[in-house]
Protein backbone atom coordinates (compact mmCIF):
# COMPACT_ATOMS: atom_id res chain seq x y z
CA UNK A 1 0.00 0.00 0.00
CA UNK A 2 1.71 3.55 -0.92
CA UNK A 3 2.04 6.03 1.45
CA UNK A 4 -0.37 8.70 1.24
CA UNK A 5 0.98 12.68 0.52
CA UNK A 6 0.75 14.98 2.76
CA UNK A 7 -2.25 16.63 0.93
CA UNK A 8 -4.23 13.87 0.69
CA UNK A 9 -4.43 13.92 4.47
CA UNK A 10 -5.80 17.36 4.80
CA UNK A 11 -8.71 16.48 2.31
CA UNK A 12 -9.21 13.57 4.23
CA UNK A 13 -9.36 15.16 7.54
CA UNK A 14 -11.57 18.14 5.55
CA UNK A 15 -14.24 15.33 4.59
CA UNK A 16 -14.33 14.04 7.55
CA UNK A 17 -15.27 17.43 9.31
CA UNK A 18 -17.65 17.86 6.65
CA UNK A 19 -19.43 14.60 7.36
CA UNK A 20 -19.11 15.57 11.32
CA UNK A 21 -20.89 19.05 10.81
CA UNK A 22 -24.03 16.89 9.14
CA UNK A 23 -24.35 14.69 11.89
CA UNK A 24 -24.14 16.60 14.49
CA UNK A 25 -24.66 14.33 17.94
CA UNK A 26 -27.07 17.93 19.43
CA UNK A 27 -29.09 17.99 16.64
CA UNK A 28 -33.00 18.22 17.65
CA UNK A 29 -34.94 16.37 14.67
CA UNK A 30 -37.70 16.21 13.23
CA UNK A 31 -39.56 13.76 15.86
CA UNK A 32 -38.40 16.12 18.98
CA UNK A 33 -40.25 19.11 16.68
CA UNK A 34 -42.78 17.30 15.73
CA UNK A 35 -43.27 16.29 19.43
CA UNK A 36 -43.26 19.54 20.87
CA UNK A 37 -46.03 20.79 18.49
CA UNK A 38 -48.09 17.65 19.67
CA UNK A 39 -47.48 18.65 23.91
CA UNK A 40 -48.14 22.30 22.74
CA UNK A 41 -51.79 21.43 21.29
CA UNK A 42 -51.97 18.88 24.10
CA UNK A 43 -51.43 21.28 26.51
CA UNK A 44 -53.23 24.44 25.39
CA UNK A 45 -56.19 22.53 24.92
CA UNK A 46 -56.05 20.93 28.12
CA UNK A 47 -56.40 24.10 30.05
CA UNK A 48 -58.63 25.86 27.63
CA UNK A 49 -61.42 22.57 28.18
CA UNK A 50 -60.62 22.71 31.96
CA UNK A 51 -61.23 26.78 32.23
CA UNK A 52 -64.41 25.72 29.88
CA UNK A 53 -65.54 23.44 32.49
CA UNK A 54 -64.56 25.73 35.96
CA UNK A 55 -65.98 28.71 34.10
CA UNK A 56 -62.85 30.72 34.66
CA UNK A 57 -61.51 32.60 32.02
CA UNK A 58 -58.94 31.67 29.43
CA UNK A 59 -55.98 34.21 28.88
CA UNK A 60 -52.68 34.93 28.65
CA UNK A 61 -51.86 33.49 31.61
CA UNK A 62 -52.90 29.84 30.67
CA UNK A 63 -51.38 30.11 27.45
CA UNK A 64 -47.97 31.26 28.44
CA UNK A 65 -47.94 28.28 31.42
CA UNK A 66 -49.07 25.58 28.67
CA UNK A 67 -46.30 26.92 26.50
CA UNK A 68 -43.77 26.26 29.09
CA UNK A 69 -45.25 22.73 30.11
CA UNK A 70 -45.05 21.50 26.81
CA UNK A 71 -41.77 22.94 26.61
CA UNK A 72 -40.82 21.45 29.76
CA UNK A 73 -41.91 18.17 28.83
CA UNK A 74 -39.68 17.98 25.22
CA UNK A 75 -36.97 19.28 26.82
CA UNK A 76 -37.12 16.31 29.27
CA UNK A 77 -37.51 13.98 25.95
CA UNK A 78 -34.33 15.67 24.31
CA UNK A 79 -32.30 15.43 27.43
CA UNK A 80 -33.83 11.21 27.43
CA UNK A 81 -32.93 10.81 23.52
CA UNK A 82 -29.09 12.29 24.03
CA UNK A 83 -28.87 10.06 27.32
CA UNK A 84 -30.53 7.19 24.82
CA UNK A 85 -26.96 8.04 22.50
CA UNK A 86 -25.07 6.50 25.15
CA UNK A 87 -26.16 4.19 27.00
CA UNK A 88 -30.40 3.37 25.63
CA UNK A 89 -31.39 1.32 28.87
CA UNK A 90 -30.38 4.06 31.26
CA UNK A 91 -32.19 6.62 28.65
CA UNK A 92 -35.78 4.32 28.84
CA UNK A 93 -35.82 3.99 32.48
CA UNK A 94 -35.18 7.65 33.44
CA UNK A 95 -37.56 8.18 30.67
CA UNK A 96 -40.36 5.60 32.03
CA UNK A 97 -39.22 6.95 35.60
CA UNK A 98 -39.69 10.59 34.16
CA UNK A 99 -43.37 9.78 32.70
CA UNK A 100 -44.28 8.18 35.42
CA UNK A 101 -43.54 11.08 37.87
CA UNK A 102 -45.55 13.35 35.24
CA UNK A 103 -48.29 11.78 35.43
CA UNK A 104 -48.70 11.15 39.01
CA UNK A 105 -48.07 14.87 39.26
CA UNK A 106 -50.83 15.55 37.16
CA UNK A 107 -53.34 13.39 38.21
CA UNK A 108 -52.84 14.18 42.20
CA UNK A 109 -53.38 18.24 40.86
CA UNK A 110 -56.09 17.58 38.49
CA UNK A 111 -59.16 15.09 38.40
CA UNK A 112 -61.55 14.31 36.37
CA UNK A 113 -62.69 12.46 32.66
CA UNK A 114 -60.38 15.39 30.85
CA UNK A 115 -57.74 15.15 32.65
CA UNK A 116 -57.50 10.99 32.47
CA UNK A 117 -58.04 12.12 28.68
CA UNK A 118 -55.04 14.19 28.68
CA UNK A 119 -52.96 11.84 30.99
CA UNK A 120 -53.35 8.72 28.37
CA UNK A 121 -52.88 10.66 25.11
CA UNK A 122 -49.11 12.32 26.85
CA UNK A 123 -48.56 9.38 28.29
CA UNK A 124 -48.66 7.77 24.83
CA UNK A 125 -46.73 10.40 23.36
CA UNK A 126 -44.02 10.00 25.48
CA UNK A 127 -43.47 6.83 25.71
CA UNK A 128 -43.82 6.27 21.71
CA UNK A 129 -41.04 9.13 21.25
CA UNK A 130 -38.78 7.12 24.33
CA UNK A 131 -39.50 3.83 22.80
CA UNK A 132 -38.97 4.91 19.09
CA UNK A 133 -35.64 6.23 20.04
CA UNK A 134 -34.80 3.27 22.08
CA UNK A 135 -35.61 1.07 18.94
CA UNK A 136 -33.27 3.68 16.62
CA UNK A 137 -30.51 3.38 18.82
CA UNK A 138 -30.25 -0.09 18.87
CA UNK A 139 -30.45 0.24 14.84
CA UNK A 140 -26.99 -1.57 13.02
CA UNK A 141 -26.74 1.13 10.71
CA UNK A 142 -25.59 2.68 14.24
CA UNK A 143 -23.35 0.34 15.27
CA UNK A 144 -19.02 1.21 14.48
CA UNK A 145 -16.22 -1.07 14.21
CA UNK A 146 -13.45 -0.47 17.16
């Protein structure tokens, strides 16, 4: 095998900082966004129903705190999908842990048919997204040679 030059080197090391900046190990995805908009909705319409049914009003308030919850909440499923990166089990059961604790939370604050609703549909979300990552990370296409 011939020794390589001295240029051929640099391009290499340039490609592979190419290929580096595409796959970047923080980047959010599509399913993080995609989640996010789903605890947004899920969470704005939650309060809206349950100011509906206490026949308080609906305002800025409500909004702003269901903005933050469902940010809250996907922030908590980033942080579980970069855990997930290295070591999946760990990721799952702080995840299921996580979900768990959520819901608990939720449902000693809050009772009722909407907010069992609410409880089952996030809880579902969640654990798809943490379960669908676990799955991806297991993935061979994943898996390097040491």
């Amino acid at each position: 095998m011939p020794a390589k030059k001295e240029d051929e080197f640099e391009q290499d090391d340039a490609e592979d900082i190419e290929e580096e900046k595409t796959k970047s190990p923080l980047s959010i995805g599509m399913s993080t966004i995609i989640t996010g908009i789903i605890f947004i909705i899920i969470a704005e319409a939650f309060f809206y129903l349950l100011s509906t049914k206490a026949e308080a009003v609906f305002g800025v308030t409500e909004i702003i705190f269901g903005l933050i919850v469902a940010v809250t909440i996907t922030l908590f499923l980033l942080w579980i999908k970069f855990i997930m990166r290295s070591n999946r089990y760990l990721g799952t059961i702080i995840g299921i842990a996580g979900t768990g604790a959520m819901v608990y939370a939720l449902s000693t604050q809050f009772k009722g048919a909407y907010t069992n609703t609410f409880i089952i549909i996030s809880a579902i979300v969640s654990l798809g997204y943490i379960f669908m990552h676990f799955w991806k990370s297991q993935s061979p296409s994943r898996v390097t040679a040491r």
